[in-house]
N, C-alpha and C. Protein backbone atom coordinates (compact mmCIF):
# COMPACT_ATOMS: atom_id res chain seq x y z
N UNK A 1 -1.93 -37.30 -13.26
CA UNK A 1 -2.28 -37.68 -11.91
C UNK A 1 -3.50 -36.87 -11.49
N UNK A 2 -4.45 -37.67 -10.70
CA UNK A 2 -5.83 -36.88 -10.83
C UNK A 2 -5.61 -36.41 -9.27
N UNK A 3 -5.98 -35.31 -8.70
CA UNK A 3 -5.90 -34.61 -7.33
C UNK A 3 -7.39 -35.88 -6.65
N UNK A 4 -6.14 -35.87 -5.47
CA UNK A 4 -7.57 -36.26 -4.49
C UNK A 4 -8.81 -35.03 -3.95
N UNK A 5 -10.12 -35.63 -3.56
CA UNK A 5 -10.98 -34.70 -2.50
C UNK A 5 -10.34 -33.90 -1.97
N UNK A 6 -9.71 -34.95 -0.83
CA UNK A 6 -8.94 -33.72 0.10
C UNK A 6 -8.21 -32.54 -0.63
N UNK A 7 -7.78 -32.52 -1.65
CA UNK A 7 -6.89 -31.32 -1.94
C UNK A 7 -7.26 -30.21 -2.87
N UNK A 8 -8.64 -30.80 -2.88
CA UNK A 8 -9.24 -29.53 -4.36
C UNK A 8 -9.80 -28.53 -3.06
N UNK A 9 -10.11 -27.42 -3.64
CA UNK A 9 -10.72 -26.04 -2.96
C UNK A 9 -12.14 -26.23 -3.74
N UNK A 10 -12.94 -25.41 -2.56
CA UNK A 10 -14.27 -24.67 -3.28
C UNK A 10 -14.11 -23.43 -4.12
N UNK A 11 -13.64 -23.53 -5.36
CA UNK A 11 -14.21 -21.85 -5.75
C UNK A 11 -15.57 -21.28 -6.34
N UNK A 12 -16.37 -21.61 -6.21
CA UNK A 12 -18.14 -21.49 -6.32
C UNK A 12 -17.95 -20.45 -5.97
N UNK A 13 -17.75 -19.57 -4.53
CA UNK A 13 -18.01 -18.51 -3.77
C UNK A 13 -16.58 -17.30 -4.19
N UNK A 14 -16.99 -16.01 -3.67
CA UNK A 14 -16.15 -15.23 -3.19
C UNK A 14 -14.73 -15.80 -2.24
N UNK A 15 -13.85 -15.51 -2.12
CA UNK A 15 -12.67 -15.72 -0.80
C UNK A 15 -12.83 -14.87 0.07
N UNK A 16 -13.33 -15.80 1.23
CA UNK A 16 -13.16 -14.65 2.59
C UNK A 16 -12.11 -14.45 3.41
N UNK A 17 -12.08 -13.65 4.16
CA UNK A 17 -10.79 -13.55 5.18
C UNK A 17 -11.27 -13.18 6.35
N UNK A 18 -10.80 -13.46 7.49
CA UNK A 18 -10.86 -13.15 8.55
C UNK A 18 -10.55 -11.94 8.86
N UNK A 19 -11.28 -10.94 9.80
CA UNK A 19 -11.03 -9.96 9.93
C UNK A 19 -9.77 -9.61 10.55
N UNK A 20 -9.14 -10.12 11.29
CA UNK A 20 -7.79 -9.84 11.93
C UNK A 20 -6.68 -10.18 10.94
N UNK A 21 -6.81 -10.95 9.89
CA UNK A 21 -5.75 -11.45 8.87
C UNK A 21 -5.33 -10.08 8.00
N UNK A 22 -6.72 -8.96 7.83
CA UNK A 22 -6.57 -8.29 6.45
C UNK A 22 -6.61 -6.80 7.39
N UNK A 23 -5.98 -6.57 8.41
CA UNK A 23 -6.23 -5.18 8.99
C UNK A 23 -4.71 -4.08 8.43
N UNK A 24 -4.89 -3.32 7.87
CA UNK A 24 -3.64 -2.66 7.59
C UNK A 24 -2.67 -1.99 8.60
N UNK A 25 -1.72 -2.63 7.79
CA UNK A 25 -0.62 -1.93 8.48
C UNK A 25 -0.28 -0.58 8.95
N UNK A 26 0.76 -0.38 10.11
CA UNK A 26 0.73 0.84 11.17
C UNK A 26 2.19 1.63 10.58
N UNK A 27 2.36 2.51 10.21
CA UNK A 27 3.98 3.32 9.71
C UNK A 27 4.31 3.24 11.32
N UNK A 28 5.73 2.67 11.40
CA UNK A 28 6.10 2.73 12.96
C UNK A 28 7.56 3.65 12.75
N UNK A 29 7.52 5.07 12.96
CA UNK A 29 8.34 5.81 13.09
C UNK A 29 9.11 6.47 14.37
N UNK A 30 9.91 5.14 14.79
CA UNK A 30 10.31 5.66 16.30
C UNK A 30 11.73 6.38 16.78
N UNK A 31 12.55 6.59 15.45
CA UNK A 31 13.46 7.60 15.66
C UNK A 31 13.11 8.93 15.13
N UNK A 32 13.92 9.91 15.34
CA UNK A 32 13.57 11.69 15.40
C UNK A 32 14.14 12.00 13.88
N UNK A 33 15.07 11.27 13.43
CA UNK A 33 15.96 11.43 11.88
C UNK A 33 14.56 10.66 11.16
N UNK A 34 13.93 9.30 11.40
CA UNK A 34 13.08 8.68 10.41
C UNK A 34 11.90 9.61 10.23
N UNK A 35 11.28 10.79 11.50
CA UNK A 35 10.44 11.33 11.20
C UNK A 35 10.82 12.59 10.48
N UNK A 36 12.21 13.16 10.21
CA UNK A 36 12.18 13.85 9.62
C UNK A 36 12.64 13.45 7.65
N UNK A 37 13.09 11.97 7.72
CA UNK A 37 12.76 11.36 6.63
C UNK A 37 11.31 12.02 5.63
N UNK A 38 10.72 10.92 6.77
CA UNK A 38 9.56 10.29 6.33
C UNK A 38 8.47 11.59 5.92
N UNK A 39 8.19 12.85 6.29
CA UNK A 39 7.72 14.03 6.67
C UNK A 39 8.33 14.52 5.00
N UNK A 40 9.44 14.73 5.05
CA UNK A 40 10.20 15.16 4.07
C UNK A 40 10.26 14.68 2.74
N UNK A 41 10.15 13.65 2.61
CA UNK A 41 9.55 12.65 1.35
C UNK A 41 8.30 13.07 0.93
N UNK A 42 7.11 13.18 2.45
CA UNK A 42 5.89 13.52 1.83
C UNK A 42 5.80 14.83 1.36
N UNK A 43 6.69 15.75 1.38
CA UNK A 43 6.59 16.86 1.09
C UNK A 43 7.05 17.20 -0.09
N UNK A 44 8.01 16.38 -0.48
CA UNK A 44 9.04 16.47 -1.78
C UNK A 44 7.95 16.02 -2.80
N UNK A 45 7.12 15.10 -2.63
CA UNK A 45 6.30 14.81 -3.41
C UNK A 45 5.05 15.36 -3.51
N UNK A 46 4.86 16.20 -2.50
CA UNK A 46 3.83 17.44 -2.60
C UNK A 46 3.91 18.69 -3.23
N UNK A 47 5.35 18.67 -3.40
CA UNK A 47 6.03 19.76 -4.00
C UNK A 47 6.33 19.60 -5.28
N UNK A 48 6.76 18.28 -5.25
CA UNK A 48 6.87 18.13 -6.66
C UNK A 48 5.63 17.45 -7.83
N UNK A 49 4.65 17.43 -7.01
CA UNK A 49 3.41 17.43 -7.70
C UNK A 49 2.72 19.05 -8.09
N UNK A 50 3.44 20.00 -7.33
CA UNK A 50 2.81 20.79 -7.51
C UNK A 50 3.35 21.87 -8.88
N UNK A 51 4.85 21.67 -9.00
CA UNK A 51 5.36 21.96 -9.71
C UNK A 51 5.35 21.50 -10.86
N UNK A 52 4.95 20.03 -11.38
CA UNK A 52 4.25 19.60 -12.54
C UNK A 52 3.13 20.31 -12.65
N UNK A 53 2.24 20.30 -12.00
CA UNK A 53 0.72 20.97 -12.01
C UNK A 53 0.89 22.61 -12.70
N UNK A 54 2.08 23.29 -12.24
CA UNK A 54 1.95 25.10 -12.97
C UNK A 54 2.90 24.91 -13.74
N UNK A 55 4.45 23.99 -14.09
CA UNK A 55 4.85 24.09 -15.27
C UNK A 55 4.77 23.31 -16.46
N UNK A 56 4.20 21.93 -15.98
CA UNK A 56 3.83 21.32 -17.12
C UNK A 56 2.72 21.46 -18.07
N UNK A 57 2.12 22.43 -17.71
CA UNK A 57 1.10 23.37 -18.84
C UNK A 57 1.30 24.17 -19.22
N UNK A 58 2.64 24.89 -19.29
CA UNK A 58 3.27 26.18 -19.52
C UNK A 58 3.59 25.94 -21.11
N UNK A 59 3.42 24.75 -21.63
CA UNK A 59 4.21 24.65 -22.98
C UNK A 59 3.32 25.23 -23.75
């Protein structure tokens, strides 16, 4: 079955987007437990990046 006009796209060009379509997203942290989540995660993984960094060259 051959596609009509109407239904093919241009891809010649780049894909644009509208600027309001592609704006990133906001972390919405509005309880006092999610910010101490969320805080705490980033830290665990700050920590535990750091601890690869001085013992995983120790070998």
């Amino acid at each position: 079955m051959k596609p009509t006009d109407d239904t093919q796209t241009d891809i010649s060009g780049p894909q644009t987007y509208d600027d309001q379509d592609v704006r990133q997203g906001r972390i919405v942290i509005s309880r006092y437990w999610q910010r101490w989540i969320f805080f705490g995660g980033l830290a665990g993984v700050g920590i535990f990046a750091l601890l690869i960094l001085i013992f995983g060259t120790a070998s």
